[in-house]
Protein backbone atom coordinates (compact mmCIF):
# COMPACT_ATOMS: atom_id res chain seq x y z
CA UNK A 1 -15.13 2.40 -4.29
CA UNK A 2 -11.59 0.94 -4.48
CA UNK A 3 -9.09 3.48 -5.26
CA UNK A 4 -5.22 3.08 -5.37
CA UNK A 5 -2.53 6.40 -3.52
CA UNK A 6 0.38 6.25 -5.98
CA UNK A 7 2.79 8.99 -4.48
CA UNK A 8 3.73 10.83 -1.77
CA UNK A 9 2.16 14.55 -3.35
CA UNK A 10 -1.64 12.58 -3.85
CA UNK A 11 -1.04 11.65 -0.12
CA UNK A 12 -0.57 14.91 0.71
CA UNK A 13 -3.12 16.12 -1.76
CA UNK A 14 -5.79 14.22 -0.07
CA UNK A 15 -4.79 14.57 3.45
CA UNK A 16 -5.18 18.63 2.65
CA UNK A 17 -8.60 18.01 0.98
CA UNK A 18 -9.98 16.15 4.19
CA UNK A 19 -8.65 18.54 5.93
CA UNK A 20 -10.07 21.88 4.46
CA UNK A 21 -13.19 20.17 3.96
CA UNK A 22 -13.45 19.54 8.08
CA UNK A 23 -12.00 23.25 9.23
CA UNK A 24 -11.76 25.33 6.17
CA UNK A 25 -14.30 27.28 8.53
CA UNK A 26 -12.24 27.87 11.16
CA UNK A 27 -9.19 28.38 9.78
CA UNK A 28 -7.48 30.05 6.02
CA UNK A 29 -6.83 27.66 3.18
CA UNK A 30 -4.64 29.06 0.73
CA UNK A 31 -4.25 27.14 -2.88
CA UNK A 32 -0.91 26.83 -4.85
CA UNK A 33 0.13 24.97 -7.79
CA UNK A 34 2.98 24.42 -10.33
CA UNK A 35 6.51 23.59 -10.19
CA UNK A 36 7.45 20.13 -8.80
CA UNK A 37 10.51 21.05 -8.17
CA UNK A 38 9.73 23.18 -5.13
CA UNK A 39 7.04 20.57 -4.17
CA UNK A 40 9.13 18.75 -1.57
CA UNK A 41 10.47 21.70 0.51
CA UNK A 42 7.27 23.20 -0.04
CA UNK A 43 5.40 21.06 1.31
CA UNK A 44 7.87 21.04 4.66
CA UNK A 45 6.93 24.71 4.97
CA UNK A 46 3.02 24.53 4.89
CA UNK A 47 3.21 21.59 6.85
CA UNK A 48 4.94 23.83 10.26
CA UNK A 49 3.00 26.70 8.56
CA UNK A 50 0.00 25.47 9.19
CA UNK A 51 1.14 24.31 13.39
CA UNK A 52 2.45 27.31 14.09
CA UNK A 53 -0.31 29.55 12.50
CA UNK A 54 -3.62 27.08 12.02
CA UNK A 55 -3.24 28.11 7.98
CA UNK A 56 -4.00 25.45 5.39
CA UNK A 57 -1.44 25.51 2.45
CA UNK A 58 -2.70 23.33 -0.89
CA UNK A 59 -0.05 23.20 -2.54
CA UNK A 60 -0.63 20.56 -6.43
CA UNK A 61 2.69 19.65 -8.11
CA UNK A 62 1.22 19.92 -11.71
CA UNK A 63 4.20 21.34 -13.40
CA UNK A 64 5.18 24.84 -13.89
CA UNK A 65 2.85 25.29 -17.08
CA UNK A 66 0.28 24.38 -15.42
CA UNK A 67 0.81 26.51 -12.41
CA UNK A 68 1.20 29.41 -15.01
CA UNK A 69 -2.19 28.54 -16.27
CA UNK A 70 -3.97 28.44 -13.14
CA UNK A 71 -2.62 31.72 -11.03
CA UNK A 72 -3.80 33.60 -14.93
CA UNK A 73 -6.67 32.17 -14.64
CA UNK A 74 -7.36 33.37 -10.63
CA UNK A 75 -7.70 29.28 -10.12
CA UNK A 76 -4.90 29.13 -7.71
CA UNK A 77 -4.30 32.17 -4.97
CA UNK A 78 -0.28 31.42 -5.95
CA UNK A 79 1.81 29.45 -9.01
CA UNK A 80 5.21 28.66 -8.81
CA UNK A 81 7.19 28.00 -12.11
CA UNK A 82 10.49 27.52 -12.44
CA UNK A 83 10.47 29.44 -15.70
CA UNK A 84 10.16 33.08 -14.86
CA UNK A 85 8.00 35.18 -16.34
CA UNK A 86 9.85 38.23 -18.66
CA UNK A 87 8.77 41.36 -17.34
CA UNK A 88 6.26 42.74 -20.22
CA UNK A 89 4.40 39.07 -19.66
CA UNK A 90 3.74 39.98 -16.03
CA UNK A 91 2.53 43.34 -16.89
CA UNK A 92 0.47 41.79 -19.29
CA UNK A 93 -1.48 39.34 -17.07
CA UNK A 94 -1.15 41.45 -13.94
CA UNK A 95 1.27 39.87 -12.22
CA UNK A 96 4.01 40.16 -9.79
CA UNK A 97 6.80 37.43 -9.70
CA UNK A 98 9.84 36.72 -6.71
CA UNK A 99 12.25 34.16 -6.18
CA UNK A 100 11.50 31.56 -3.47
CA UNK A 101 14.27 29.06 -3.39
CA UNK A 102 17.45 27.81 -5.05
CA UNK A 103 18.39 24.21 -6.03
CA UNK A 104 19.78 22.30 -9.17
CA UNK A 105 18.93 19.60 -11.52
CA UNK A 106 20.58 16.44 -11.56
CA UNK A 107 21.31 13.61 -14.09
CA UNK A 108 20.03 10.89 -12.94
CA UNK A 109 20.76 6.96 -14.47
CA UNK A 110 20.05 3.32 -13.90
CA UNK A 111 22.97 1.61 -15.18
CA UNK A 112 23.90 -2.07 -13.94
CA UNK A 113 27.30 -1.55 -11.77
CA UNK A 114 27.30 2.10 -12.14
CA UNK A 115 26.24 4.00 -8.63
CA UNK A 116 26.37 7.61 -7.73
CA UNK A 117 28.84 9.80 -8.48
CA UNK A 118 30.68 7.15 -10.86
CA UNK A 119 29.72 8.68 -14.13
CA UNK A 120 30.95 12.35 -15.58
CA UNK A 121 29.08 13.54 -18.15
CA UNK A 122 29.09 16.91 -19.82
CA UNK A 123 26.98 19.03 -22.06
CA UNK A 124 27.68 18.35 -25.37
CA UNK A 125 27.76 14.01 -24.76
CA UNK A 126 23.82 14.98 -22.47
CA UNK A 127 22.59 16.73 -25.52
CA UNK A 128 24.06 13.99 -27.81
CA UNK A 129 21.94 11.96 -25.92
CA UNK A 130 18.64 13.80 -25.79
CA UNK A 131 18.69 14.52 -29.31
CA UNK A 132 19.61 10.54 -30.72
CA UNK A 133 22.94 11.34 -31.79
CA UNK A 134 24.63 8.78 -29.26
CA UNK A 135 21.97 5.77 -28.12
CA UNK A 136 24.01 3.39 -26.53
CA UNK A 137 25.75 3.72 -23.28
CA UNK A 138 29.23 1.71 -24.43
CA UNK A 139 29.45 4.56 -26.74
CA UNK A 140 33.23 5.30 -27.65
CA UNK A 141 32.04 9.94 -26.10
CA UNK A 142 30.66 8.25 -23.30
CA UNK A 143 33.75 5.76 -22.69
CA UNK A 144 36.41 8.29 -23.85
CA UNK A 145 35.08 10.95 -20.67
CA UNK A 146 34.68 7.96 -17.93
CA UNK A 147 38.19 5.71 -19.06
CA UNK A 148 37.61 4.87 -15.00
CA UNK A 149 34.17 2.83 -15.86
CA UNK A 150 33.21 -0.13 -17.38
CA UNK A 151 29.75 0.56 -19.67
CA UNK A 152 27.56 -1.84 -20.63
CA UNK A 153 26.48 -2.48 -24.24
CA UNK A 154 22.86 -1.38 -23.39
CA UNK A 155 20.71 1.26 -25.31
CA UNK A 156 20.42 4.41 -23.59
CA UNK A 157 16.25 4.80 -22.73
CA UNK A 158 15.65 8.75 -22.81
CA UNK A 159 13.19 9.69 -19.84
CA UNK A 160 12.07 13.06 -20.23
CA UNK A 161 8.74 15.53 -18.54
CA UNK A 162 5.55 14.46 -20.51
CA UNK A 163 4.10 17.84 -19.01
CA UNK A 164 4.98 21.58 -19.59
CA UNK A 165 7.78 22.01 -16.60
CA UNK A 166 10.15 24.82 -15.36
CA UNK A 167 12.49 21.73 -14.66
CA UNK A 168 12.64 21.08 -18.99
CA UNK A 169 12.93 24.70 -19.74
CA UNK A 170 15.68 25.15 -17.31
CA UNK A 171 17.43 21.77 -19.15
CA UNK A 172 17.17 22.52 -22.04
CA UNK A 173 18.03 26.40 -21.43
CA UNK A 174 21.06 24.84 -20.41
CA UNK A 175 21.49 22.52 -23.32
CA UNK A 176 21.11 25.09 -26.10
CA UNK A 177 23.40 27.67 -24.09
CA UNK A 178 26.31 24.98 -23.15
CA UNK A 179 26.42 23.17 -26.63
CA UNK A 180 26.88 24.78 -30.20
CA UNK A 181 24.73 23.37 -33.08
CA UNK A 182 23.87 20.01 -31.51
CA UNK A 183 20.68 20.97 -28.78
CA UNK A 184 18.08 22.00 -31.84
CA UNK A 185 14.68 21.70 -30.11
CA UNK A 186 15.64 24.75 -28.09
CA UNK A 187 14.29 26.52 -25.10
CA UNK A 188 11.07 25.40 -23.72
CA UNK A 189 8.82 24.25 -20.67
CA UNK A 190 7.40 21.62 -23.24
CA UNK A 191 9.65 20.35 -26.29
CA UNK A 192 9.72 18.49 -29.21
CA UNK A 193 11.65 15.65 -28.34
CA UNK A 194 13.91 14.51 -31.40
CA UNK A 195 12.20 11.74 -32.93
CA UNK A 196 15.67 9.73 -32.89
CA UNK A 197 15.41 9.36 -29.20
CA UNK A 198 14.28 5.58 -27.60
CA UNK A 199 12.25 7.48 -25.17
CA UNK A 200 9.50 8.06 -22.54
CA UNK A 201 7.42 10.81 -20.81
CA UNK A 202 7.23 11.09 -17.14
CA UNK A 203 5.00 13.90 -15.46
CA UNK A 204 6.42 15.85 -13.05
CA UNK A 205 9.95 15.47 -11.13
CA UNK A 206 7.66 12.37 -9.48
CA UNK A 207 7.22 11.30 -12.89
CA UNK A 208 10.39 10.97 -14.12
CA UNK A 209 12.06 9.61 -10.83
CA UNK A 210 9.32 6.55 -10.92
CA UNK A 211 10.57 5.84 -14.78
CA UNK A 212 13.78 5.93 -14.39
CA UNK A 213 13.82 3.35 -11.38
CA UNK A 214 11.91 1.32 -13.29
CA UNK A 215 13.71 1.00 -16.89
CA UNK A 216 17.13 -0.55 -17.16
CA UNK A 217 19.59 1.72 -19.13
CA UNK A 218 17.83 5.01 -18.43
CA UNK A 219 18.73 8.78 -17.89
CA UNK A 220 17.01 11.56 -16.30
CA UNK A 221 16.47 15.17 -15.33
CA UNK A 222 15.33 15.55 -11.41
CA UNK A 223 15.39 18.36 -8.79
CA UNK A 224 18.28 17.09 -6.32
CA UNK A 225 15.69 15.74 -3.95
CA UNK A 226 13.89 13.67 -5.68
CA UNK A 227 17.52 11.94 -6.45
CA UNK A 228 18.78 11.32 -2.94
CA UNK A 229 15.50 10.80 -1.53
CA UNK A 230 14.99 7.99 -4.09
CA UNK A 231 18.40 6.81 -3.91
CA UNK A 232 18.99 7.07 -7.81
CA UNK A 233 22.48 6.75 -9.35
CA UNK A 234 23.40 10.57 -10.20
CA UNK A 235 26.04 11.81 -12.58
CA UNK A 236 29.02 14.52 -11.92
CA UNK A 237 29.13 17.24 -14.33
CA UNK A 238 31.45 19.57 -16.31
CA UNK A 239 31.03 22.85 -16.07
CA UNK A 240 31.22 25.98 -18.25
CA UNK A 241 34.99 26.21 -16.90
CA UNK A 242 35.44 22.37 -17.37
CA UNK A 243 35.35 21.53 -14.23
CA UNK A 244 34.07 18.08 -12.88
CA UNK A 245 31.46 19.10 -10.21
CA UNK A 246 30.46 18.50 -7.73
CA UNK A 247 34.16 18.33 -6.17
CA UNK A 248 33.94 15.12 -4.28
CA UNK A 249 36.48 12.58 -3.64
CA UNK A 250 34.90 8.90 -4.89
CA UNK A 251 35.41 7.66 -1.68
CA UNK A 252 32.79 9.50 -0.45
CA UNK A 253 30.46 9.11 -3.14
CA UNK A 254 27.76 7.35 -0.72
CA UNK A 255 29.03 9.40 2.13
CA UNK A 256 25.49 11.26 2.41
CA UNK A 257 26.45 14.30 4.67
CA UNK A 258 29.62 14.17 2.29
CA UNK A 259 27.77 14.30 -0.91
CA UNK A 260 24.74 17.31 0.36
CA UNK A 261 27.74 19.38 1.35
CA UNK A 262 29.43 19.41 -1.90
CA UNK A 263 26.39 19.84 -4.22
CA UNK A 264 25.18 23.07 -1.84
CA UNK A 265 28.85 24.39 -2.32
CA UNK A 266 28.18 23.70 -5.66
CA UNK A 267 24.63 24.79 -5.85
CA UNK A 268 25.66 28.53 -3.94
CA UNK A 269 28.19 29.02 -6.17
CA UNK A 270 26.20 29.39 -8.98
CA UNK A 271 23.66 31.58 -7.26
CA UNK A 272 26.34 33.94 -6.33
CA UNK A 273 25.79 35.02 -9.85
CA UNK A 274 21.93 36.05 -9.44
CA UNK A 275 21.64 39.76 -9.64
CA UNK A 276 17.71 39.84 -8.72
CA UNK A 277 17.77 43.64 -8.12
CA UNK A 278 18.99 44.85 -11.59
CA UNK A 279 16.96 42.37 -13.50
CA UNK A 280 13.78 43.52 -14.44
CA UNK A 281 10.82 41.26 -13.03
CA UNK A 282 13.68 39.40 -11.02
CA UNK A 283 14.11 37.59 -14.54
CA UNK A 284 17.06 35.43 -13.60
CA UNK A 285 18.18 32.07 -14.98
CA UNK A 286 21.19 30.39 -13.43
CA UNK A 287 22.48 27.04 -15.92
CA UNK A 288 25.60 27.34 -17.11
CA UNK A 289 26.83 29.99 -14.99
CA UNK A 290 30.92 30.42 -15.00
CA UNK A 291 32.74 29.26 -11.66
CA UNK A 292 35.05 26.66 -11.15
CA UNK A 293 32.71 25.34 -8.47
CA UNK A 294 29.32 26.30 -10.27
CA UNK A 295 26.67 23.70 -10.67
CA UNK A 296 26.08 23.77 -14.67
CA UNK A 297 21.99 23.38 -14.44
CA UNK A 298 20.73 25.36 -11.46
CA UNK A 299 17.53 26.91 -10.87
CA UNK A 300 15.40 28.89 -9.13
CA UNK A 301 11.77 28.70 -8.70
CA UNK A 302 9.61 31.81 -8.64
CA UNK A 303 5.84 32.27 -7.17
CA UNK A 304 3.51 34.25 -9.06
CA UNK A 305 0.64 36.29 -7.31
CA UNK A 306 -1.84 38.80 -8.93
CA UNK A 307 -0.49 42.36 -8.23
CA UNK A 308 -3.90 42.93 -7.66
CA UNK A 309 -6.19 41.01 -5.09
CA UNK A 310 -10.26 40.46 -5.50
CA UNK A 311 -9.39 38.81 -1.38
CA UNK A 312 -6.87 40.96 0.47
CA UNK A 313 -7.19 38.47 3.13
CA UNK A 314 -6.36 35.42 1.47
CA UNK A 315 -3.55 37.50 -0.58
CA UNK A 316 -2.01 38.46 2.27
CA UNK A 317 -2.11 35.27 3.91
CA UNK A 318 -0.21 34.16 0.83
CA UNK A 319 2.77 36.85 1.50
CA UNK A 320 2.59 35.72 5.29
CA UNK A 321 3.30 32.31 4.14
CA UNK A 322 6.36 33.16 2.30
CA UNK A 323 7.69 35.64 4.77
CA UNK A 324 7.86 32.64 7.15
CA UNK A 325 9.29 30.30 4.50
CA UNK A 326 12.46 33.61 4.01
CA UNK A 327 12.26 33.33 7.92
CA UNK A 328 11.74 30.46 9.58
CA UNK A 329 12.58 27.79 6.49
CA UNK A 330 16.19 27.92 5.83
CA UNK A 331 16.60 24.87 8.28
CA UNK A 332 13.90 23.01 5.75
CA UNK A 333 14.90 24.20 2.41
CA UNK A 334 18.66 22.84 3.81
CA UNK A 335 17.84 19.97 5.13
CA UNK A 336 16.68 18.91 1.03
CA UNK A 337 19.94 21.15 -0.26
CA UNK A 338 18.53 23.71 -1.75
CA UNK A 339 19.63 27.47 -0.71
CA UNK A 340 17.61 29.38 1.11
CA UNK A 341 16.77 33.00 -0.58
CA UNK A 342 19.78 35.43 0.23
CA UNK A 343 18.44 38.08 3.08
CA UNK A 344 19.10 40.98 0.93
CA UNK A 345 17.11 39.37 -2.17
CA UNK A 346 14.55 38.42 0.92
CA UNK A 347 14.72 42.53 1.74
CA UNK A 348 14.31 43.50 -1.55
CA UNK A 349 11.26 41.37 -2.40
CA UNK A 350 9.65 42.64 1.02
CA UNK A 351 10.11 46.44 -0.63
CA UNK A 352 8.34 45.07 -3.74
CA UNK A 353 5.38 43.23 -1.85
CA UNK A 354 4.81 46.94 -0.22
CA UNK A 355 4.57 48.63 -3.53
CA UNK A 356 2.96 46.02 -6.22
CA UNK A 357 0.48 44.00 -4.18
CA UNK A 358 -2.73 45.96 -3.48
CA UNK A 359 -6.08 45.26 -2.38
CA UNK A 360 -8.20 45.40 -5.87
CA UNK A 361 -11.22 47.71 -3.98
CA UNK A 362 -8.99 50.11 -2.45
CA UNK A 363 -5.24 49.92 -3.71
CA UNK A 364 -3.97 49.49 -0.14
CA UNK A 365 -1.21 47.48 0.12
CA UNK A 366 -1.23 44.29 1.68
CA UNK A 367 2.17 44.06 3.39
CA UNK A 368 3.49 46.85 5.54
């Protein structure tokens, strides 16, 4: 039988699989699944996790919903959505949620002659977009903001997650809290896209990178990554103080070192607004956040375990895991500009582990 690998994560998907199916006797295998937006720097971790300690990490980038779905459902030993769960939901189902990383979305375009950093875009013309109200990219709220560019007379293709993703709800979180009246399909990790839209559906951050390189005249939502990774054509943004972020002079726009420095400045200064201690459940949702350096759609993704575990060991190979991502993974999560967990959010969530997660037979804890 003929079949066909089509992306890096069913590379790594089967290369795990092979793997757990030769030594799952000899060594832990821990599974994860959900957000795609944590997949790549995830997927760094397990991979020195597992050298360093012999543990087996598989980790599916299905989308946040569907890493929801499978840690209720005791699939998965861990999900990881980038739409946190509200406190009386997590009581609800059992479970205990924590922050694991930082990073932002990006608009991403394929537009003849236009390259990164070239275009500014802001809130109100995104949403426009998304919701049919401007469909052409020589439009005069496009040209108006970007005087500096010449835009094509091309319609403006709408790519957009097919799949329920902590990358949408965080967009469109942002769209409904940055624009007045104009974002109506509101909050959401799935959507009804306007109907006035010339759009298509991509699954996953994967998904929507692969359309976008594809279709002439289209715009996208990706984790930062998947943009420079993929060498995509991304878009400076205003922010809620209306600035025009990330602060970069065009010179540099291909400067790569150049352009990871600015969006972490960027990225950190909109985390500096994250109060995980005082919000209950660590419910804390970063677009839009004021700062005249703040990156207007950053995110966080969060992992969600059972508070109680049916296999202590497995469960606190999980926390292990994570305590050596907090550790030992700053280098990693850097390296693919996101920001590392702050070390006195890392502290906090330590206390937490100690007090929430318990062995289901016995109530011990599992991290001391």
């Amino acid at each position: 039988m003929k079949f066909r690998i089509k992306s890096f994560t069913q590379l790594w998907a089967i290369s795990i699989a092979f793997a757990s199916a030769s030594f799952a006797s000899a060594n832990e295998l821990v599974t994860g699944a959900g957000s795609s937006f944590i997949a790549p720097v995830l997927y760094k971790w397990s991979a020195s996790y597992n050298t360093e300690n012999g543990t087996k990490i598989n980790y599916q980038s299905t989308g946040s919903g569907a890493g929801i779905k499978q840690i209720e459902g005791k699939i998965v030993d861990f999900g990881a959505s980038d739409m946190p769960l509200k406190l009386s939901d997590l009581d609800s189902k059992g479970l205990f949620q924590f922050p694991a990383i930082i990073g932002g979305i990006v608009i991403i375009t394929n537009i003849q002659g236009i390259s990164q950093g070239q275009l500014i875009l802001n809130a109100k013309i995104i949403a426009e977009i998304y919701s049919g109200q401007i469909k052409n990219w020589n439009d005069k709220r496009i040209a108006d903001l970007n005087p500096h560019v010449t835009l094509p007379n091309k319609n403006i293709i709408v790519v957009y997650r097919s799949d329920a993703s902590g990358t949408t709800y965080n967009f469109t979180y942002f769209l409904e809290r940055a624009t007045t009246g104009i974002w109506k399909a509101g909050t959401g990790t799935a959507v009804s896209w306007p109907s006035g839209i010339t759009g298509v559906g991509g699954k996953g951050n994967e998904g929507i990178t692969t359309m976008v390189k594809r279709a002439p005249g289209s715009i996208g939502y990706v984790e930062y990554a998947y943009a420079m990774q993929n060498k995509l054509a991304w878009a400076r943004l205003q922010n809620a103080d209306g600035n025009t972020v990330p602060q970069i002079d065009a010179k540099d726009f291909k400067d790569e070192k150049k352009v990871s420095e600015a969006f972490q400045q960027s990225f950190q200064a909109a985390a500096l607004h994250a109060d995980w201690e005082k919000s209950p459940g660590m419910y804390v949702l970063l677009a839009n956040q004021k700062g005249s350096l703040s990156w207007p759609i950053t995110a966080s993704t969060f992992i969600l375990i059972h508070k109680n575990q049916m296999n202590p060991k497995i469960g606190s190979e999980v926390l292990k895991f994570f305590h050596y991502a907090f550790t030992k993974g700053s280098g990693s999560a850097k390296s693919l500009d996101y920001i590392p967990i702050p070390e006195n959010t890392y502290k906090l969530i330590q206390k937490k582990w100690a007090s929430d997660i318990k062995s289901d037979k016995d109530k011990s804890p599992l991290w001391k």
